[in-house]
N, C-alpha and C. Protein backbone atom coordinates (compact mmCIF):
# COMPACT_ATOMS: atom_id res chain seq x y z
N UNK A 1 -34.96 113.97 -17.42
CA UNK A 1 -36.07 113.12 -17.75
C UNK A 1 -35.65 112.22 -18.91
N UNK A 2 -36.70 111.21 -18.99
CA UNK A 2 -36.05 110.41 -19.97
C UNK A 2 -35.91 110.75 -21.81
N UNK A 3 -36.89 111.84 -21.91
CA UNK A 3 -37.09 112.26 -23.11
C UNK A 3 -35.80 112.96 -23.48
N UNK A 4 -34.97 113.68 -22.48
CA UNK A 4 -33.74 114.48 -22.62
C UNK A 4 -33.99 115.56 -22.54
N UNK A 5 -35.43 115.87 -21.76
CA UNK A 5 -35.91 117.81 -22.11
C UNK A 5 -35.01 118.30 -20.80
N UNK A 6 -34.98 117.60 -19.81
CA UNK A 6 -33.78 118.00 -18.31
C UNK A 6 -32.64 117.12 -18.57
N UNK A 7 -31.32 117.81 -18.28
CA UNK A 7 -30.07 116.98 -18.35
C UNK A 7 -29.29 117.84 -17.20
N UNK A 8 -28.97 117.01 -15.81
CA UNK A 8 -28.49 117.54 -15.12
C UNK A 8 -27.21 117.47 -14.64
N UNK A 9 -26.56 118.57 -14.48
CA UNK A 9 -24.76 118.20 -14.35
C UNK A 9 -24.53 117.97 -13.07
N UNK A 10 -23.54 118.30 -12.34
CA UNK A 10 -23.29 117.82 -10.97
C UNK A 10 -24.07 118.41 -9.67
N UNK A 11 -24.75 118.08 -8.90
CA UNK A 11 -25.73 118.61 -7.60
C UNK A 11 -24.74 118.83 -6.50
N UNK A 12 -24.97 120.06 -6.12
CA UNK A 12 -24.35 120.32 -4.82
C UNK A 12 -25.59 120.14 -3.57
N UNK A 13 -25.08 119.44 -3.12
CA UNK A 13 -26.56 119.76 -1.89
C UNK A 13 -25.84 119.13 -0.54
N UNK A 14 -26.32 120.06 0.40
CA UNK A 14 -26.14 120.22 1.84
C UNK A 14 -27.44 120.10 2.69
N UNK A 15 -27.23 119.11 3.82
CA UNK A 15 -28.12 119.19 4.60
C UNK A 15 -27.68 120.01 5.77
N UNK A 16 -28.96 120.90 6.01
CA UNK A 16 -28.93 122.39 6.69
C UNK A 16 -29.51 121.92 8.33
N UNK A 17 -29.92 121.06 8.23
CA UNK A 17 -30.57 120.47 9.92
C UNK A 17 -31.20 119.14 9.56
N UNK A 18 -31.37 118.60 10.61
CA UNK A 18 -32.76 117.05 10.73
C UNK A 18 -33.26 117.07 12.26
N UNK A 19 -34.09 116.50 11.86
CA UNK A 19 -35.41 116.88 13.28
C UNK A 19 -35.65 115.22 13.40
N UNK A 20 -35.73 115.02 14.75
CA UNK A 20 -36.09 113.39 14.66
C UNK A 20 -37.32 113.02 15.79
N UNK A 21 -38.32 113.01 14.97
CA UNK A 21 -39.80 112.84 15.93
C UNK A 21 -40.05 111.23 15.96
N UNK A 22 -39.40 110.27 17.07
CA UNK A 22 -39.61 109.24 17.11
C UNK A 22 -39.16 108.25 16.26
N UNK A 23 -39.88 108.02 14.89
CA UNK A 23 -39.44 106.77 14.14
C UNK A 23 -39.50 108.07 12.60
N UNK A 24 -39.68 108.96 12.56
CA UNK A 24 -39.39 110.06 12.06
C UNK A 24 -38.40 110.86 11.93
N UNK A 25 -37.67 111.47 10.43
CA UNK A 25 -36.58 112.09 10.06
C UNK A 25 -37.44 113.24 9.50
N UNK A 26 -36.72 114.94 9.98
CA UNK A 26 -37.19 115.95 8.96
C UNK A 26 -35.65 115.95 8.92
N UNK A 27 -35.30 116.20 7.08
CA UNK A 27 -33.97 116.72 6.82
C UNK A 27 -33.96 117.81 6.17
N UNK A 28 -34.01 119.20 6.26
CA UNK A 28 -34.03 120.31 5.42
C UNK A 28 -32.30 120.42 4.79
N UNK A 29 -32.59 120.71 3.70
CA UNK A 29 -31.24 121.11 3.18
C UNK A 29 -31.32 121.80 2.03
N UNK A 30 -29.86 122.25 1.27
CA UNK A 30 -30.05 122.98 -0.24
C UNK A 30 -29.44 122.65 -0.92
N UNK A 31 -30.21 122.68 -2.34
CA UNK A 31 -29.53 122.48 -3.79
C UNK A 31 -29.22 123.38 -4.65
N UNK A 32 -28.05 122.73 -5.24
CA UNK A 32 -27.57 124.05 -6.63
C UNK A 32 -26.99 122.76 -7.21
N UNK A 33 -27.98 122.98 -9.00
CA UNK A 33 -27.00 122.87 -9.90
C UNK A 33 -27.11 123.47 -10.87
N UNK A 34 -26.65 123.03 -12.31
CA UNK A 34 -27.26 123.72 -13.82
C UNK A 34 -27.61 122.45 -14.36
N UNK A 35 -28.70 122.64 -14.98
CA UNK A 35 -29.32 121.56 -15.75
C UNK A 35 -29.38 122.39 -17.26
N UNK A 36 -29.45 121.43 -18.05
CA UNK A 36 -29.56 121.67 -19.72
C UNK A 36 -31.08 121.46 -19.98
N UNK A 37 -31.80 122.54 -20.27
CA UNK A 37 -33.16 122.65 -20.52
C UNK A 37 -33.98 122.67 -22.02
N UNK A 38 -34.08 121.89 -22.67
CA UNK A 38 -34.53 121.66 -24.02
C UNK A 38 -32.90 122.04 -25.01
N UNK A 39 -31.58 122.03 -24.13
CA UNK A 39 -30.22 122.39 -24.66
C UNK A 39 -29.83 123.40 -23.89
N UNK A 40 -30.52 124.61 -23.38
CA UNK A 40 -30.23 125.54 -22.92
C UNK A 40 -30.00 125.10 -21.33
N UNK A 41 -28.80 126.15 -20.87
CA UNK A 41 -28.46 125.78 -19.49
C UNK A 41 -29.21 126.89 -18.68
N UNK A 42 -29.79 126.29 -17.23
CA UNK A 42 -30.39 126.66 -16.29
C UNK A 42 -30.22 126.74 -15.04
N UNK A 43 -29.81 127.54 -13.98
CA UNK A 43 -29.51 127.72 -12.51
C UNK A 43 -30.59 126.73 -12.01
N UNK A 44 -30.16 126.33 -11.13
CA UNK A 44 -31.40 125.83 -9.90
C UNK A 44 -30.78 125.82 -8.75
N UNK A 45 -31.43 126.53 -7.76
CA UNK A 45 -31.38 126.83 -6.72
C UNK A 45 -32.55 126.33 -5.70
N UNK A 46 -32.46 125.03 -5.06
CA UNK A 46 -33.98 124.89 -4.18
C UNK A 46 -33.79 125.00 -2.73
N UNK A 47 -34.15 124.87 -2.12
CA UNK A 47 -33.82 124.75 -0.68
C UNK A 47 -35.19 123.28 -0.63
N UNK A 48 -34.93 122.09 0.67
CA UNK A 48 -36.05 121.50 0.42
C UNK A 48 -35.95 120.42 1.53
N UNK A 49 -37.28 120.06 1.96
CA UNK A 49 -37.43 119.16 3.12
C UNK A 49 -37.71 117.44 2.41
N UNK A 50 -37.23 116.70 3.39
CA UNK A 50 -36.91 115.45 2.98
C UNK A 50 -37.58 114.71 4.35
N UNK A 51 -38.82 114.00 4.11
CA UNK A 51 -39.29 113.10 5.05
C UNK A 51 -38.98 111.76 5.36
N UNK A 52 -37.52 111.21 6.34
CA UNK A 52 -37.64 109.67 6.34
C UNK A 52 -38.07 109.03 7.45
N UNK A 53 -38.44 107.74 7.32
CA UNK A 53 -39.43 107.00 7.72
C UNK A 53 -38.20 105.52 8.48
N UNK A 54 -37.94 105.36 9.60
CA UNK A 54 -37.69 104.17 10.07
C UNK A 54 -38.20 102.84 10.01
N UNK A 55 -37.89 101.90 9.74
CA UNK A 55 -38.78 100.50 9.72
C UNK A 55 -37.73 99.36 10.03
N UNK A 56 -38.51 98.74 9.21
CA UNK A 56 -37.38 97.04 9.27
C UNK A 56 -36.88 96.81 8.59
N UNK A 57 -36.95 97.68 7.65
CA UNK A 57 -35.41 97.68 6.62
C UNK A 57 -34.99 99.06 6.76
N UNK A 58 -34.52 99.69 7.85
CA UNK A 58 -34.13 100.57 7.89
C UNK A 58 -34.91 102.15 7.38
N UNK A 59 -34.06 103.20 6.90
CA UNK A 59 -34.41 104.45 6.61
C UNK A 59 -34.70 104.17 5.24
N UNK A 60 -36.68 104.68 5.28
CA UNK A 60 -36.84 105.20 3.79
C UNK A 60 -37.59 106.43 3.60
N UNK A 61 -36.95 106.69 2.22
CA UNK A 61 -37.68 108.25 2.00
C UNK A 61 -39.06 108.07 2.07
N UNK A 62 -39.82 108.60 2.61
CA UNK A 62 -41.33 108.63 2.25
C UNK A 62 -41.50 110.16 1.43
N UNK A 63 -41.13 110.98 1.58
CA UNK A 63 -41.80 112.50 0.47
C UNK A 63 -40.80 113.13 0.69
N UNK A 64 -40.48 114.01 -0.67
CA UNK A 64 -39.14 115.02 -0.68
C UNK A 64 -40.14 116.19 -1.57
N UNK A 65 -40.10 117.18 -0.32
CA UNK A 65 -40.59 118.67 -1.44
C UNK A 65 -39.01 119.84 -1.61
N UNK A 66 -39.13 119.81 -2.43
CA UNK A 66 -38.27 121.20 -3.27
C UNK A 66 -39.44 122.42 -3.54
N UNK A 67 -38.59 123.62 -3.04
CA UNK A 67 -39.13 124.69 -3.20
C UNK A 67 -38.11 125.69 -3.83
N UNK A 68 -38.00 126.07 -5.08
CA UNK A 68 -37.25 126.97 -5.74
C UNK A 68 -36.70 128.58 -4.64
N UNK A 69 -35.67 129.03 -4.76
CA UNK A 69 -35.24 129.81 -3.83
C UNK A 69 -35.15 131.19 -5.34
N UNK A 70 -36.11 132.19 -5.66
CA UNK A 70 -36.47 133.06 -6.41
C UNK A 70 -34.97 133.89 -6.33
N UNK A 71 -34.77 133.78 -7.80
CA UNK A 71 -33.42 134.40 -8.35
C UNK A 71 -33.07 136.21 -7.47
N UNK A 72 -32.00 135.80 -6.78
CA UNK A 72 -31.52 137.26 -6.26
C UNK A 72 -31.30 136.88 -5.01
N UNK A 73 -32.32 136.15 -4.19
CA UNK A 73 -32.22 136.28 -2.87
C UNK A 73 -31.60 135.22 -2.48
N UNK A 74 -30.78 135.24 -1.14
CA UNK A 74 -30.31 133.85 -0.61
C UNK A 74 -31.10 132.76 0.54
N UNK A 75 -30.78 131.59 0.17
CA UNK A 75 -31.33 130.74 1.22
C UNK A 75 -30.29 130.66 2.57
N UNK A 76 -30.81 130.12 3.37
CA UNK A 76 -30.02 130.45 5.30
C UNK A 76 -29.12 128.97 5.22
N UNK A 77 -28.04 128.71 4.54
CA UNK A 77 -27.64 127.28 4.16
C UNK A 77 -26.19 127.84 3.49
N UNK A 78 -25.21 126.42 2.79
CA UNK A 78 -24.21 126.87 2.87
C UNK A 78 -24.07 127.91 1.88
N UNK A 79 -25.13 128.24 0.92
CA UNK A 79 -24.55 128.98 -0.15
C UNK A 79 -25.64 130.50 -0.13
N UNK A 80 -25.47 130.93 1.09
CA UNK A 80 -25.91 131.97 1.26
C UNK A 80 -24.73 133.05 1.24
N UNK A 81 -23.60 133.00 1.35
CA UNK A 81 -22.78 133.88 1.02
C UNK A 81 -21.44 133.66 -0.35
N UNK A 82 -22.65 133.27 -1.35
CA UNK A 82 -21.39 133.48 -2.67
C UNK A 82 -20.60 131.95 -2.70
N UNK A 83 -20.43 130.92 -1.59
CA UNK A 83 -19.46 129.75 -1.86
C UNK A 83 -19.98 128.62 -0.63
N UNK A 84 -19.40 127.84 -1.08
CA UNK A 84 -19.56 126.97 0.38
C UNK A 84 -18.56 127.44 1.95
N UNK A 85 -19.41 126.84 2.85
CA UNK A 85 -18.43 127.00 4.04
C UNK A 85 -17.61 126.29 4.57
């Protein structure tokens, strides 16, 4: 953010599938990085769907939800076993 309370280092993210309903994109995929949180460093782990939209200028995002993937368990994506594939 711009205040400096999030500072994020490099994003790994993989898209895990896309669904294409007409002039419609679903892209599910997952993220990992560490972000610096008021200084302190922080895991993030989301898994998260990405809605794009076809037109006349091409592909745009219309809504991206992130949903945190709760520390311990794995998401069904590349970093469900410890590394990428």
């Amino acid at each position: 953010m711009g205040d400096g309370t999030f500072d994020y280092g490099p994003i790994e993210y993989c898209v895990t599938s896309v669904t294409v309903i007409g002039d419609v994109a679903l892209s599910f995929g997952e993220m990992r990085t560490v972000a610096q949180v008021r200084g302190r460093p922080k895991s993030i782990h989301n898994v998260g769907l990405s809605v794009w939209v076809a037109g006349g200028e091409g592909w745009r995002l219309a809504a991206y939800q992130p949903t945190a993937v709760p520390a311990g368990l794995t998401a069904p994506g590349i970093f469900s076993e410890g590394g990428r594939r």
